[in-house]
C-alpha atoms as a PDB file:
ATOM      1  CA  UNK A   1      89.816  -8.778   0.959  1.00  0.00           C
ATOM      2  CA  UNK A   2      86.517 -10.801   1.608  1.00  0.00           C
ATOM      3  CA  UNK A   3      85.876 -10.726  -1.878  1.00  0.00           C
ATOM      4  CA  UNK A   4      89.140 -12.132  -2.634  1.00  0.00           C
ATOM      5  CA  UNK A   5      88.936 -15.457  -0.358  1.00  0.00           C
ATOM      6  CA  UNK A   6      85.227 -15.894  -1.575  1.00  0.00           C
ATOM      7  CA  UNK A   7      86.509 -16.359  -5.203  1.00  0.00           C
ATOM      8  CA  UNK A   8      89.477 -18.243  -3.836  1.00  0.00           C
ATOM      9  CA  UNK A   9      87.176 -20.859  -1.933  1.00  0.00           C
ATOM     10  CA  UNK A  10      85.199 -21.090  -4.896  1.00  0.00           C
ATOM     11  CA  UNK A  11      87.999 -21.844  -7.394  1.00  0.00           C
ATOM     12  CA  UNK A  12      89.836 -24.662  -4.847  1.00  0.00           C
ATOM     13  CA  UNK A  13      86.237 -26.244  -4.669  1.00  0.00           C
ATOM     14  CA  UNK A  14      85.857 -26.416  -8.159  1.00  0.00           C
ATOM     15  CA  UNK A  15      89.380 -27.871  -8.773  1.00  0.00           C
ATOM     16  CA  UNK A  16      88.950 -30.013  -6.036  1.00  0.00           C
ATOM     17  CA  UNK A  17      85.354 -31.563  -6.903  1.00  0.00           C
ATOM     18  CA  UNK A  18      86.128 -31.854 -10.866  1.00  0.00           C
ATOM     19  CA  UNK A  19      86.277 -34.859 -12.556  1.00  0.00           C
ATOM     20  CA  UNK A  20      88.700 -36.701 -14.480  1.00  0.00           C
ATOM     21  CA  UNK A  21      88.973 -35.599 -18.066  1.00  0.00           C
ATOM     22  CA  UNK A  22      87.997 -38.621 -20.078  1.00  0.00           C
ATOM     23  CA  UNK A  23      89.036 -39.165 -23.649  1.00  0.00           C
ATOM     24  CA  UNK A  24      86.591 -39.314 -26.225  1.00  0.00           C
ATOM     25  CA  UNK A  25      86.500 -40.231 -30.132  1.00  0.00           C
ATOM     26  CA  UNK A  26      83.522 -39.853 -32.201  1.00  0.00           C
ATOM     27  CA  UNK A  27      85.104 -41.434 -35.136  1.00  0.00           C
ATOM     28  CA  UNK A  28      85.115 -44.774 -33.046  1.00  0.00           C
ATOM     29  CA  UNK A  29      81.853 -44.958 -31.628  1.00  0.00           C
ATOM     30  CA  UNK A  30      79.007 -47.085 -32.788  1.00  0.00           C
ATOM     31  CA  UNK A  31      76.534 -43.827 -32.453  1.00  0.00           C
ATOM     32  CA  UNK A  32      75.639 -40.547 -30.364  1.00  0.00           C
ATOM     33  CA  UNK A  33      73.825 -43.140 -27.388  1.00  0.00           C
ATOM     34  CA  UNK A  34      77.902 -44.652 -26.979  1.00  0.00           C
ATOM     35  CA  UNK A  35      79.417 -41.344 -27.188  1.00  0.00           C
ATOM     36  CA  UNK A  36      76.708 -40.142 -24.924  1.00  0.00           C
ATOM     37  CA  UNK A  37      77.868 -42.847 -22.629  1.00  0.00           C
ATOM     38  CA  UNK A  38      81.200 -42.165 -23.402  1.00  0.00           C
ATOM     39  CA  UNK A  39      80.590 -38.823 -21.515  1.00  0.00           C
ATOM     40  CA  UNK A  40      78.907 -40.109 -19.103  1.00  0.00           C
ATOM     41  CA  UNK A  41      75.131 -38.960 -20.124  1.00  0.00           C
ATOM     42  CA  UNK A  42      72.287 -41.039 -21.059  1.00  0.00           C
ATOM     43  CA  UNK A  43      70.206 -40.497 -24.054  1.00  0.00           C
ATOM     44  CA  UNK A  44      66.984 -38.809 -23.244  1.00  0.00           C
ATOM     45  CA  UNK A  45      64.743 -37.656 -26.402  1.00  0.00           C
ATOM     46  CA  UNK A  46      63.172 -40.097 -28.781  1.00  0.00           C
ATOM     47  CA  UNK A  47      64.458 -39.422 -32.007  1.00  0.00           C
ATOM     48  CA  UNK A  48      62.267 -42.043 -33.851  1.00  0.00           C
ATOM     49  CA  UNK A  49      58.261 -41.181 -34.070  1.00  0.00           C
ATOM     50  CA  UNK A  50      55.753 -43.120 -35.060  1.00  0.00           C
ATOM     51  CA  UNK A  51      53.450 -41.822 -37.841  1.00  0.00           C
ATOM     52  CA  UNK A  52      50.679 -41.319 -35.322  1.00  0.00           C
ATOM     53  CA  UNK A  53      53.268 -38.551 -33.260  1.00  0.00           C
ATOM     54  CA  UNK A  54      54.298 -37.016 -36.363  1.00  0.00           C
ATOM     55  CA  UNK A  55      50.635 -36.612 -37.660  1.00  0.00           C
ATOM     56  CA  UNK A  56      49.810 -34.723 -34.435  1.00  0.00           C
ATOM     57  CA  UNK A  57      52.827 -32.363 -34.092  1.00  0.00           C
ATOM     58  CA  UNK A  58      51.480 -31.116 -37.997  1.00  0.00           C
ATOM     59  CA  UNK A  59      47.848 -31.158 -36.751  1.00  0.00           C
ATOM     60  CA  UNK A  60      48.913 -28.966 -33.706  1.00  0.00           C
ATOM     61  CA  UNK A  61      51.058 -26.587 -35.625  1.00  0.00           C
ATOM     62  CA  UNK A  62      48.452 -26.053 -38.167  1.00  0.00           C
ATOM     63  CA  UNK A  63      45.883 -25.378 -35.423  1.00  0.00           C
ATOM     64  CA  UNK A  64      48.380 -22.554 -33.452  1.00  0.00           C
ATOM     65  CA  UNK A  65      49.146 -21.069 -36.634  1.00  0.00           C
ATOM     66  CA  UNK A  66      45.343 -20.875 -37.365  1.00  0.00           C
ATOM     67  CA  UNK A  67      44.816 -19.488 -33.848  1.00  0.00           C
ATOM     68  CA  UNK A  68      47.589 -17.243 -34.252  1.00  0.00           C
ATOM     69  CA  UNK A  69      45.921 -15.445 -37.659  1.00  0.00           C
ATOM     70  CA  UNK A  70      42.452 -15.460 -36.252  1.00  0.00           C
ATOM     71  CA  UNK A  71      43.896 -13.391 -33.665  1.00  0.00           C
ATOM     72  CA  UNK A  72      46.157 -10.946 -35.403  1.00  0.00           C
ATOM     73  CA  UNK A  73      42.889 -10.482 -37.692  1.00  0.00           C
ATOM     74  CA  UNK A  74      40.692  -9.449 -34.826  1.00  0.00           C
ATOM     75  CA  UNK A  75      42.783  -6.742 -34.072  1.00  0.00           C
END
């Protein structure tokens, strides 16, 4: 029976501390930052790197994959 009311309280807290459903429409939004906002979330990650970013996420790939052969060589 303790089992029962546990899943009971849990269920009336999460009904009762939802929030309102809100209508969204991607096909009228001026971009994923509104319908981000729409949701009510704010755009975190960059999605627009410089050249300088991109040329070190290839330099650092290169050098794991490098570390990763030297390694699997070794052994």
């Amino acid at each position: 029976m303790e089992i029962r009311s546990r899943t009971e309280n849990h269920l009336q807290n999460a009904l009762y501390h939802r929030s309102d459903i809100r209508d969204t429409d991607p096909q009228h939004n001026q971009g994923d930052v509104e319908l981000l906002a729409q949701i009510g979330y704010k755009q975190q990650l960059n999605r627009h790197y410089s050249t300088t970013r991109v040329f070190g996420i290839a330099f650092l790939i290169m050098c794991l994959l490098q570390c990763i052969s030297s390694m699997v060589q070794m052994v």
